[in-house]
Structure formats: structure tokens, C-alpha cells
PDB file of N, CA and C in Angstrom:
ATOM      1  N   UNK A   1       8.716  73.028  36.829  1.00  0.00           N
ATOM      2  CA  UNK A   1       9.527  73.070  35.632  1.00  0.00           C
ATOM      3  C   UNK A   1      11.011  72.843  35.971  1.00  0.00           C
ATOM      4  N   UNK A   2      11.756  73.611  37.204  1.00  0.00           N
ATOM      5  CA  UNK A   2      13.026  73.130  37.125  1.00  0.00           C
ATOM      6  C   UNK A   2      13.340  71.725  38.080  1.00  0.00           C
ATOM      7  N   UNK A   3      12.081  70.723  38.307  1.00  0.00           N
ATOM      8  CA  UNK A   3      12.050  69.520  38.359  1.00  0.00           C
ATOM      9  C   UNK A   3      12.397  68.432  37.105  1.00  0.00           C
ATOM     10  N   UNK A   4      11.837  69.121  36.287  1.00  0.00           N
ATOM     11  CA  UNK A   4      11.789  68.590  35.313  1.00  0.00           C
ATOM     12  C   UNK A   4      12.993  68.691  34.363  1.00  0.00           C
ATOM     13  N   UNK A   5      14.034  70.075  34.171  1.00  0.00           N
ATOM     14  CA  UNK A   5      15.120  70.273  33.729  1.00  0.00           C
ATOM     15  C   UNK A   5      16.134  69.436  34.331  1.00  0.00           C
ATOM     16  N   UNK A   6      15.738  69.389  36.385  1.00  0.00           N
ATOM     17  CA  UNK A   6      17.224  68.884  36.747  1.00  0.00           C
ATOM     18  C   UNK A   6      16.914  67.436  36.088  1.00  0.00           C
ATOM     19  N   UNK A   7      15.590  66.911  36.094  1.00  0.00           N
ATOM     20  CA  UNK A   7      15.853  65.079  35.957  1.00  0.00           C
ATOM     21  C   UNK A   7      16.051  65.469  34.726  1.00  0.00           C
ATOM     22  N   UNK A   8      16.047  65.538  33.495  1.00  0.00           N
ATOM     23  CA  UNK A   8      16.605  65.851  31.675  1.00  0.00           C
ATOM     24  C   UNK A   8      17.883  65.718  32.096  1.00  0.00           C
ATOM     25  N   UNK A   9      18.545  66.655  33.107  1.00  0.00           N
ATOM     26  CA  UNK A   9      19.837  66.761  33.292  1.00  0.00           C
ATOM     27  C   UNK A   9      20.734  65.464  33.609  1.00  0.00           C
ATOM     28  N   UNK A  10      19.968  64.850  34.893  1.00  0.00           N
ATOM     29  CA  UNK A  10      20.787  63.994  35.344  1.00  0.00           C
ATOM     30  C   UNK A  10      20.386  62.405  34.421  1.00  0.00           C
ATOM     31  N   UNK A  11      19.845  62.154  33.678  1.00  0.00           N
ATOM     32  CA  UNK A  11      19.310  61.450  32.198  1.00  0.00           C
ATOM     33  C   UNK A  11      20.327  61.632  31.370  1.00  0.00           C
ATOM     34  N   UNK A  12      20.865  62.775  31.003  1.00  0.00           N
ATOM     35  CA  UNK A  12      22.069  63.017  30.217  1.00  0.00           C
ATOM     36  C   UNK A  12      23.202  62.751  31.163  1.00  0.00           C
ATOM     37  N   UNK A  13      23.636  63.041  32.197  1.00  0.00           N
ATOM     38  CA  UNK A  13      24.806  62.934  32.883  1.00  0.00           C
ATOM     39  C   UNK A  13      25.186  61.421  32.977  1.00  0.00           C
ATOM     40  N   UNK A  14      24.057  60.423  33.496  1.00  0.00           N
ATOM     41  CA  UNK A  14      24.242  59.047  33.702  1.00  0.00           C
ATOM     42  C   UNK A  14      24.240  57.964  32.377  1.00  0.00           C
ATOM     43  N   UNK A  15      23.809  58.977  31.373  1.00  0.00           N
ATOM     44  CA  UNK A  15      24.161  58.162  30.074  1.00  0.00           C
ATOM     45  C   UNK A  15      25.579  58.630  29.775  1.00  0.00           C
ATOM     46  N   UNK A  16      26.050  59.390  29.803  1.00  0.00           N
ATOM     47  CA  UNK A  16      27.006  59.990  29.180  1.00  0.00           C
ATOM     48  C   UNK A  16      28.341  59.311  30.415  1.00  0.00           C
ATOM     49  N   UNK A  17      28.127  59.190  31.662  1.00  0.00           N
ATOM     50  CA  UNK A  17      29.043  58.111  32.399  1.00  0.00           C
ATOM     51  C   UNK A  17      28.593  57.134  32.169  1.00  0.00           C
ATOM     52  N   UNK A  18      27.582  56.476  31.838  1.00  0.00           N
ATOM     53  CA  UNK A  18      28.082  54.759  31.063  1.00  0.00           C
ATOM     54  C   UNK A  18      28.349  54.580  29.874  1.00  0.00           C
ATOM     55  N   UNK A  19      28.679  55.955  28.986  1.00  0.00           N
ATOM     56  CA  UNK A  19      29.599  55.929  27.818  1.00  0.00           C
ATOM     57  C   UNK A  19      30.699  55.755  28.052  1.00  0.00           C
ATOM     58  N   UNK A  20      31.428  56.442  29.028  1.00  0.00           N
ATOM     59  CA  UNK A  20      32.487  56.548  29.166  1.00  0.00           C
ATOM     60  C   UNK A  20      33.053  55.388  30.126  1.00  0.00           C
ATOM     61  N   UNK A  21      32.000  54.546  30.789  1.00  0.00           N
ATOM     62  CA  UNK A  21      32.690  53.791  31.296  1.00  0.00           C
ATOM     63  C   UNK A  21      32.811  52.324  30.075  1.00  0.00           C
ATOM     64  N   UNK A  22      31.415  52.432  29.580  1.00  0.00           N
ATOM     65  CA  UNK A  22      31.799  51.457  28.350  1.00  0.00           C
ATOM     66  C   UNK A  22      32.911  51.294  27.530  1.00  0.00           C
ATOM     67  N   UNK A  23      33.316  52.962  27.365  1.00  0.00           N
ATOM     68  CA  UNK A  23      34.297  53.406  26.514  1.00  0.00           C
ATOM     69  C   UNK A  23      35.936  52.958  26.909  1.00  0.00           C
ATOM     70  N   UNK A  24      35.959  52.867  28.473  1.00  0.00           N
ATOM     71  CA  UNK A  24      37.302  52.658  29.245  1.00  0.00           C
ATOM     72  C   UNK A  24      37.235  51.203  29.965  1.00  0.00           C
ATOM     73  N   UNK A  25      36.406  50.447  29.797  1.00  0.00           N
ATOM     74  CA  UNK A  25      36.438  49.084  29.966  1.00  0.00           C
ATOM     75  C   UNK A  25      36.603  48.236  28.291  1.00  0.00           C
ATOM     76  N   UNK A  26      36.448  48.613  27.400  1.00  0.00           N
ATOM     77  CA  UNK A  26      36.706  48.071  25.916  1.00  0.00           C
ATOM     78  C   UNK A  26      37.420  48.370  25.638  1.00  0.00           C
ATOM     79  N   UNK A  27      38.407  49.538  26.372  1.00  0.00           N
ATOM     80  CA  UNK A  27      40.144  50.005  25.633  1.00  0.00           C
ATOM     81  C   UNK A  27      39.618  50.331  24.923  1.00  0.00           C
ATOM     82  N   UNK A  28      39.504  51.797  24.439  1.00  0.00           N
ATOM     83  CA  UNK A  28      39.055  52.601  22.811  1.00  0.00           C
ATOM     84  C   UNK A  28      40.329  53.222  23.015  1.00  0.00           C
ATOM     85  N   UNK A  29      40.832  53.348  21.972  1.00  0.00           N
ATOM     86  CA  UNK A  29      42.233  53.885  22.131  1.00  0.00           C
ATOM     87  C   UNK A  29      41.778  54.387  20.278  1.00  0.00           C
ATOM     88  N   UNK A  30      41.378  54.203  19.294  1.00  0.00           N
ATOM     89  CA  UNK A  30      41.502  54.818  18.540  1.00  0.00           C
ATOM     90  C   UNK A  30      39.614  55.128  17.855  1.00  0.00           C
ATOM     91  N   UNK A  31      40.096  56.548  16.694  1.00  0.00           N
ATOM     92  CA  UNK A  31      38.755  56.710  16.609  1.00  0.00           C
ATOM     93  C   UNK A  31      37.929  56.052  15.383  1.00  0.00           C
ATOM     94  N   UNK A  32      38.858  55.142  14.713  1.00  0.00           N
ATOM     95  CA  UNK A  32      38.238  53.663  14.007  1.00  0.00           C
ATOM     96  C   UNK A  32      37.505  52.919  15.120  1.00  0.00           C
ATOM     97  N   UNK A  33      37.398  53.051  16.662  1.00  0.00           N
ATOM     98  CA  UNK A  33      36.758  52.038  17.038  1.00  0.00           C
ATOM     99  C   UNK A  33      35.478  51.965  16.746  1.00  0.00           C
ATOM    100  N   UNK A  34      34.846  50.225  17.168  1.00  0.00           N
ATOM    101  CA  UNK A  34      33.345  50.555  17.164  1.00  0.00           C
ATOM    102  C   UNK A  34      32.518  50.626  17.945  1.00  0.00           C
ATOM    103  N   UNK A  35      33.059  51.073  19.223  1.00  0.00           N
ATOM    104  CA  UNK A  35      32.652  51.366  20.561  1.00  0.00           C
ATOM    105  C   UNK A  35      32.836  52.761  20.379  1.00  0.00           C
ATOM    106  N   UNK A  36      33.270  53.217  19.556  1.00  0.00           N
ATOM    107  CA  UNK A  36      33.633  54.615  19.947  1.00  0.00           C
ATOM    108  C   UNK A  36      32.191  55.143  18.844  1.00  0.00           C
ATOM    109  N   UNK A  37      33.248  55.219  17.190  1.00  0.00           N
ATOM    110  CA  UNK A  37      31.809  54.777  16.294  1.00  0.00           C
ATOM    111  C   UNK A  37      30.570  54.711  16.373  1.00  0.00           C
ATOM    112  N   UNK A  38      29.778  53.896  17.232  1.00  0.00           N
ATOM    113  CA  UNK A  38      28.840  53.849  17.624  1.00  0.00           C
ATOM    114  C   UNK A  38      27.988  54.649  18.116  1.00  0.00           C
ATOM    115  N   UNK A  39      28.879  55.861  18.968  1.00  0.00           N
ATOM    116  CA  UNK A  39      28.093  56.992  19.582  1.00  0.00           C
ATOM    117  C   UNK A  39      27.784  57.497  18.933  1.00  0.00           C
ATOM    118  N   UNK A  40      26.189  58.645  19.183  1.00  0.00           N
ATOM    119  CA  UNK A  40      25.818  59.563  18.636  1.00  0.00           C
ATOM    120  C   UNK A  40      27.172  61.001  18.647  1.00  0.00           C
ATOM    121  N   UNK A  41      27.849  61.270  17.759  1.00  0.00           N
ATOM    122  CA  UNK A  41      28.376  62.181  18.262  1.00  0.00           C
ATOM    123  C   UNK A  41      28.092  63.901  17.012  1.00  0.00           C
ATOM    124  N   UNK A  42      29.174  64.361  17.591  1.00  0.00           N
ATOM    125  CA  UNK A  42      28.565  66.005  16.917  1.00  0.00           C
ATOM    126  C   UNK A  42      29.971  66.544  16.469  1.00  0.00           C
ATOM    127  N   UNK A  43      29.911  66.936  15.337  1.00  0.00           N
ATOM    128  CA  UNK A  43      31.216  67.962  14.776  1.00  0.00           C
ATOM    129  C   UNK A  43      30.870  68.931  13.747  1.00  0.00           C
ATOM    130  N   UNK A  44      31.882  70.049  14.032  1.00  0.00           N
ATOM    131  CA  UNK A  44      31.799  70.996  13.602  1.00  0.00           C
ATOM    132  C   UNK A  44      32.669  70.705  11.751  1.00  0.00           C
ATOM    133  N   UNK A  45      32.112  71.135  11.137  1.00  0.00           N
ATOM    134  CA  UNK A  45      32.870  70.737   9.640  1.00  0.00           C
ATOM    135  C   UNK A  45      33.236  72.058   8.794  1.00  0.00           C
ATOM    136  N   UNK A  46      33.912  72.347   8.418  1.00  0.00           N
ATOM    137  CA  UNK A  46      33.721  73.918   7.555  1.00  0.00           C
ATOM    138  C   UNK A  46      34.187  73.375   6.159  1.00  0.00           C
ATOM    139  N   UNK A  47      33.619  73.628   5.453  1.00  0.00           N
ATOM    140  CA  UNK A  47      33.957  73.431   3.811  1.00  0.00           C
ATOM    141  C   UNK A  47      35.582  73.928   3.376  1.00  0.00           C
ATOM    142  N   UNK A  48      35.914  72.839   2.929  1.00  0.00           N
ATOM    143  CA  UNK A  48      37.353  72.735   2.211  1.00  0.00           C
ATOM    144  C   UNK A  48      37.712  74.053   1.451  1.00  0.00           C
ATOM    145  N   UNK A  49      36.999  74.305   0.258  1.00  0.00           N
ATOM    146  CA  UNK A  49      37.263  75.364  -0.638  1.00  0.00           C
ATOM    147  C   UNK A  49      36.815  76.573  -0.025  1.00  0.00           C
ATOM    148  N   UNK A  50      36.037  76.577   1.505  1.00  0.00           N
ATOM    149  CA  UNK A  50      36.138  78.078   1.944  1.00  0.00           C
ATOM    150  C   UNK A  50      37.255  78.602   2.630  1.00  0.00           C
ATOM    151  N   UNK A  51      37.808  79.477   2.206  1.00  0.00           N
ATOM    152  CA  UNK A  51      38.821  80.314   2.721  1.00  0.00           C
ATOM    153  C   UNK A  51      38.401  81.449   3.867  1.00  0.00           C
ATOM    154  N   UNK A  52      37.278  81.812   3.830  1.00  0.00           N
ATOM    155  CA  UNK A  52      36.992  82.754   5.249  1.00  0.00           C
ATOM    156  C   UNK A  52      36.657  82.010   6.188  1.00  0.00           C
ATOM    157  N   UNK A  53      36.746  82.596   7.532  1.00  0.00           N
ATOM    158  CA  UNK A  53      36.800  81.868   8.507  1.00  0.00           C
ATOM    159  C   UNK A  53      35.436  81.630   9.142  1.00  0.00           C
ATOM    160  N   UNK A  54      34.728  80.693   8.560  1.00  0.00           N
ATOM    161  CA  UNK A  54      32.876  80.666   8.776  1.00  0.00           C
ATOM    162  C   UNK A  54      33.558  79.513   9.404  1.00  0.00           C
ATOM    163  N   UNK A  55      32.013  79.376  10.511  1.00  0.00           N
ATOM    164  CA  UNK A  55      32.018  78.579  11.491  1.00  0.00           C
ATOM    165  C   UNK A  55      31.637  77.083  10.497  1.00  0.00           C
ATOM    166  N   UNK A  56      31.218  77.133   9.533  1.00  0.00           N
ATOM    167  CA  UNK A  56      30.862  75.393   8.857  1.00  0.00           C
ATOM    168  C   UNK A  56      29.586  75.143   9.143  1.00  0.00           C
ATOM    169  N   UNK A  57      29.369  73.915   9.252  1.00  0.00           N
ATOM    170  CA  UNK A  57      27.935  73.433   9.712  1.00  0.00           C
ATOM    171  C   UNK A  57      28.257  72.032  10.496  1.00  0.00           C
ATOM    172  N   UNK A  58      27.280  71.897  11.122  1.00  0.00           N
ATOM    173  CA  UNK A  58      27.207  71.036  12.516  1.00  0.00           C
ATOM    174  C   UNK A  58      26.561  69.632  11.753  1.00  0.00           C
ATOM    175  N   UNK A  59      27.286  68.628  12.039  1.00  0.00           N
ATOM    176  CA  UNK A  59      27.046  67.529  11.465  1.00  0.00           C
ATOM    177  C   UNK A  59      27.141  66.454  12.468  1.00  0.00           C
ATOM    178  N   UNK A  60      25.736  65.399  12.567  1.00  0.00           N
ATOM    179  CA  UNK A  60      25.573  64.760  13.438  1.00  0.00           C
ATOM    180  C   UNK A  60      25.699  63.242  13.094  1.00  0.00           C
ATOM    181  N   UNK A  61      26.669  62.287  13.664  1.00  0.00           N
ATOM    182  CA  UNK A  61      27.703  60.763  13.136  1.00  0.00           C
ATOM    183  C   UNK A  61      27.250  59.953  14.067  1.00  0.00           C
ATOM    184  N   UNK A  62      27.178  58.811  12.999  1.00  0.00           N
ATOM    185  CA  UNK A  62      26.423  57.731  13.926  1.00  0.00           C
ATOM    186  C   UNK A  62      26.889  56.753  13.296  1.00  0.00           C
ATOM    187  N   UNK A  63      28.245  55.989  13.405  1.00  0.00           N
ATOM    188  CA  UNK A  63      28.427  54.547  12.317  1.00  0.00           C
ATOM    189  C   UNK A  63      28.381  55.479  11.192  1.00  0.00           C
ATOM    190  N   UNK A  64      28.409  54.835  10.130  1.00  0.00           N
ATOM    191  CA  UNK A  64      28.492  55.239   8.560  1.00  0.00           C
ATOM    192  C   UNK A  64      27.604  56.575   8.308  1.00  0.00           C
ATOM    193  N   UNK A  65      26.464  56.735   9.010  1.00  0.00           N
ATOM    194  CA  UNK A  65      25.457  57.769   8.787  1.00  0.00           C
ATOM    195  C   UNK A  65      26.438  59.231   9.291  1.00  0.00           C
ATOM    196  N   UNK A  66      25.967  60.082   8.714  1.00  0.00           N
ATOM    197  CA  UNK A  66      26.591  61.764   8.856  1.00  0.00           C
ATOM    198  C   UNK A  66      25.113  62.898   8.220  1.00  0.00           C
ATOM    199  N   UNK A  67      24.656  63.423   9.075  1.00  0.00           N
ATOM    200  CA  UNK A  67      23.546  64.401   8.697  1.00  0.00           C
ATOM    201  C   UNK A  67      23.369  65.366   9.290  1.00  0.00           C
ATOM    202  N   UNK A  68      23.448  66.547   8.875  1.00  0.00           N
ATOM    203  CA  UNK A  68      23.213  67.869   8.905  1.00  0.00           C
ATOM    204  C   UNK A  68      22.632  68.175  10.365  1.00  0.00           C
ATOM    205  N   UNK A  69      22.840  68.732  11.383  1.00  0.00           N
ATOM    206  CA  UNK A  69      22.315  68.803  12.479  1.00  0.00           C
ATOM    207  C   UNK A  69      21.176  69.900  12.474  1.00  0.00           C
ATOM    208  N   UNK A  70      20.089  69.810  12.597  1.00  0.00           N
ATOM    209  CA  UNK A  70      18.608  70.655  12.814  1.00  0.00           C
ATOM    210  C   UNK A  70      18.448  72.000  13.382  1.00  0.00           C
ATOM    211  N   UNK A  71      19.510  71.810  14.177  1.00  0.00           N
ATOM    212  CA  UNK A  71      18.915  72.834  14.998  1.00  0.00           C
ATOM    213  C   UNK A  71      17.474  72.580  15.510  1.00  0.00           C
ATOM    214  N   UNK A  72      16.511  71.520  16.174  1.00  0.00           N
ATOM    215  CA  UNK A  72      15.306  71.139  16.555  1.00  0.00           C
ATOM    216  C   UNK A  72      15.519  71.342  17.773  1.00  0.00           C
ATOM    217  N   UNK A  73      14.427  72.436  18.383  1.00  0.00           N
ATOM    218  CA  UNK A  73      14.314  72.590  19.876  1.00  0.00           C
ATOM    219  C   UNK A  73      13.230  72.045  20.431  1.00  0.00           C
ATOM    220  N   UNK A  74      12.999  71.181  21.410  1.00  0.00           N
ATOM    221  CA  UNK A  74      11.914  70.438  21.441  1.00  0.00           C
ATOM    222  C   UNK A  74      10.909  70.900  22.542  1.00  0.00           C
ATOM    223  N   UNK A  75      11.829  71.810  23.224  1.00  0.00           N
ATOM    224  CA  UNK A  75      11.330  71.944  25.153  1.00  0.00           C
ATOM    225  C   UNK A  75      12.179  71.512  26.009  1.00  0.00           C
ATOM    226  N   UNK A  76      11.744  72.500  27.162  1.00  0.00           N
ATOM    227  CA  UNK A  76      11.440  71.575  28.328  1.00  0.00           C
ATOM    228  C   UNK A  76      10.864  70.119  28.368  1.00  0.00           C
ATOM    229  N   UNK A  77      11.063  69.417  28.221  1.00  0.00           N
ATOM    230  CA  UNK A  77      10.311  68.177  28.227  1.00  0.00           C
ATOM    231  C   UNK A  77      11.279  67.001  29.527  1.00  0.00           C
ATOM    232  N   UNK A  78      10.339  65.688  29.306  1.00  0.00           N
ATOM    233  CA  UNK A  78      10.932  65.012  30.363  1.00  0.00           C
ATOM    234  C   UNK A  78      11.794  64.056  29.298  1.00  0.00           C
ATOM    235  N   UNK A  79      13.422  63.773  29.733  1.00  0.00           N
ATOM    236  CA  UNK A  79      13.911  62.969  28.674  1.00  0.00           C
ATOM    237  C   UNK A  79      13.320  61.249  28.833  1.00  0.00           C
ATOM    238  N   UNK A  80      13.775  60.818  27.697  1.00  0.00           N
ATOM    239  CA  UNK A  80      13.927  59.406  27.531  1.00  0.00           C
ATOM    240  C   UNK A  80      14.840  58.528  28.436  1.00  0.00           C
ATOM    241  N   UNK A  81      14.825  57.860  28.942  1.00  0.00           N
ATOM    242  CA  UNK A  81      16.047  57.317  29.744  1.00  0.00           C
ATOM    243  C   UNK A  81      16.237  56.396  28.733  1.00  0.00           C
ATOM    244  N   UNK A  82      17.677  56.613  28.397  1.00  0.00           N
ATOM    245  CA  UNK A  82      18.802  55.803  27.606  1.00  0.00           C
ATOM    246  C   UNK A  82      18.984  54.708  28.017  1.00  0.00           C
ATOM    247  N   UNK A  83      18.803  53.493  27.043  1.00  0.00           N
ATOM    248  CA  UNK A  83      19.711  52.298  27.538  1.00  0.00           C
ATOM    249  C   UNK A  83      19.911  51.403  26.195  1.00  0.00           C
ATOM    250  N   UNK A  84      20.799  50.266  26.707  1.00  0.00           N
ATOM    251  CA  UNK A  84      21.138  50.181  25.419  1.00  0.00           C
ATOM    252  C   UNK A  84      20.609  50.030  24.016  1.00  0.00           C
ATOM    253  N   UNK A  85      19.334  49.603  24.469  1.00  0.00           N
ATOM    254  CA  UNK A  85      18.283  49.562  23.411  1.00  0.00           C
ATOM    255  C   UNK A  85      17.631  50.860  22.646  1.00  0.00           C
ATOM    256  N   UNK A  86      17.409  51.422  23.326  1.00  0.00           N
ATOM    257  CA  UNK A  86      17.473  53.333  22.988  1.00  0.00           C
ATOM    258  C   UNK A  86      18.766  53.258  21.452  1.00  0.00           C
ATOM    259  N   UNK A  87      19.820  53.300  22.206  1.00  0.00           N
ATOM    260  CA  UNK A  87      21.022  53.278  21.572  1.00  0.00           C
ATOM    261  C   UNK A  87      21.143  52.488  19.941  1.00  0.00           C
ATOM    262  N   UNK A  88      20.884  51.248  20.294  1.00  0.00           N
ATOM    263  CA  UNK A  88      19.908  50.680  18.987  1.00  0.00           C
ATOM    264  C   UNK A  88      19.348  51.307  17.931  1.00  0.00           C
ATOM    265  N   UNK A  89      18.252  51.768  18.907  1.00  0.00           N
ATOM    266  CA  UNK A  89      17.351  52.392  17.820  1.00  0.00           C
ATOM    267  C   UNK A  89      17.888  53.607  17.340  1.00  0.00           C
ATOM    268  N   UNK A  90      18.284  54.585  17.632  1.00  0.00           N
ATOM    269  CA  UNK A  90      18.943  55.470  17.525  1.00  0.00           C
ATOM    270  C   UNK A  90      19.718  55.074  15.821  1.00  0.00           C
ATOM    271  N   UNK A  91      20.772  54.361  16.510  1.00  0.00           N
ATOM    272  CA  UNK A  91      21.900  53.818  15.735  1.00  0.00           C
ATOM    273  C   UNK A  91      20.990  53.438  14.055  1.00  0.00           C
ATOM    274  N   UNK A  92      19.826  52.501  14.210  1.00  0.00           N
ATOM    275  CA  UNK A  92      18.835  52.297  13.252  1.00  0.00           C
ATOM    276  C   UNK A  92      18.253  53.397  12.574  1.00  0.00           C
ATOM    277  N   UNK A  93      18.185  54.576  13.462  1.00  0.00           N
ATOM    278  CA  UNK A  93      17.548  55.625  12.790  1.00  0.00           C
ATOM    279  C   UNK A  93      17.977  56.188  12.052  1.00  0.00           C
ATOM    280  N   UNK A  94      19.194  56.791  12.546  1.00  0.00           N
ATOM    281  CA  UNK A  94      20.175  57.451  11.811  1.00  0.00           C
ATOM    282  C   UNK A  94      20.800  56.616  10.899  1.00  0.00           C
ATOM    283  N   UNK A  95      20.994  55.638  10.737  1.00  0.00           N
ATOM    284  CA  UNK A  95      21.211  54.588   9.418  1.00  0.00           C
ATOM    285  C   UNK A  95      19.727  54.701   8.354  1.00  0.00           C
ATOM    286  N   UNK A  96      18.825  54.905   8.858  1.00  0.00           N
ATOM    287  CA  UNK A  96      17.740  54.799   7.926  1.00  0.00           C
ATOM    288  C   UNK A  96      17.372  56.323   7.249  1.00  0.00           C
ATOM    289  N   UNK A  97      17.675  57.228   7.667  1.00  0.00           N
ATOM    290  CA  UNK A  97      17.569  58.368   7.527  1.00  0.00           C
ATOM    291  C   UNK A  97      18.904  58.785   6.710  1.00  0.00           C
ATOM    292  N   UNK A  98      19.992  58.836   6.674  1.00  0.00           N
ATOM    293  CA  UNK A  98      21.057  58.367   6.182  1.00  0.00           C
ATOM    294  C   UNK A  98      20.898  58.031   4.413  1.00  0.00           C
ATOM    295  N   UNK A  99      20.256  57.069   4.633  1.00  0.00           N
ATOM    296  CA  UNK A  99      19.903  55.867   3.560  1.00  0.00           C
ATOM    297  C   UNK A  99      18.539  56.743   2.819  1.00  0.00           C
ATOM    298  N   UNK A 100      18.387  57.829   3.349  1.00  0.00           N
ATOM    299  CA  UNK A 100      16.660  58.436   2.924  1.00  0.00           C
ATOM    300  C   UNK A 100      15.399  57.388   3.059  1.00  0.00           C
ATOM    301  N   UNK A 101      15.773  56.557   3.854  1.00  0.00           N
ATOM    302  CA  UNK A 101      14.377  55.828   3.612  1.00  0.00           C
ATOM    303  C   UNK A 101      13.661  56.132   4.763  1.00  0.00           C
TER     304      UNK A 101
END
């Protein structure tokens, strides 16, 4: 089992450095880009008209798409190795899901 966590691990580490090298060979300098854009990314949002200090809800951005983050725990499992085609689909998913279809 912690064979299996470290490779998940290093699956995320080596995608996440050819983000960043993608990211610093295209000059992203702002967050209109569409290199930047493109990533799956994650933010924290708290509602405008709340005045107490609640944490918000976790909202997951992909291009135009924005959806509610799950909270889905899947396992231990062995990851997917990322590439750009992964990324694709991804990008497709969350546009289609997005879209409710």
C-alpha cells in the first residue's frame, strides 16, 4: 500500500512540474491567460452577502466551467498518469458537466 501512495504521489508531483514548466516557458504573467485558464484549479469562495466569517465553499475552474467541489474520496488507488491528452479530456469534462449535459 505505501507503494502505491508514493507512485499517486510522484504522478502528482511530475504533472504539477510540467505545469509549471509549461506555465514559465509561455510567459503567463496574467490570470486571463489561457495557459493558465486551462488548469484544473481550486478556490475557496465565501458568499458576498455573508457577513460571518464562514469558510465558503470550494469551487473547482476549468476554462469557463466553475462547480462545486465534492468532496469525493476515492482511495488509495493507483493514479492516472497525466498527459496532455488526460488534460483534454478533463478540460471536456468539466465543460460538459458545466453545461449539465
Amino acid at each position: 500500500q505505501e507503494r502505491g501512495t508514493l507512485g499517486a504521489l510522484i504522478v502528482i508531483d511530475v504533472h504539477a512540474r510540467d505545469v509549471v514548466t509549461l506555465l514559465q516557458n509561455q510567459k503567463v504573467t496574467a490570470l486571463s491567460d489561457f495557459d493558465w485558464v486551462a488548469q484544473l484549479r481550486y478556490y475557496w469562495e465565501s458568499k458576498e452577502d455573508d457577513e460571518r466569517e464562514q469558510p465558503g465553499e470550494l469551487n473547482v475552474k476549468m476554462v469557463q466551467a466553475s462547480l462545486p467541489f465534492g468532496y469525493e474520496y476515492l482511495g488509495n488507488q493507483p493514479r492516472l498518469v497525466v498527459t496532455p491528452l488526460t488534460d483534454r479530456c478533463y478540460m471536456t469534462l468539466m465543460g460538459a458537466m458545466h453545461l449539465n449535459l
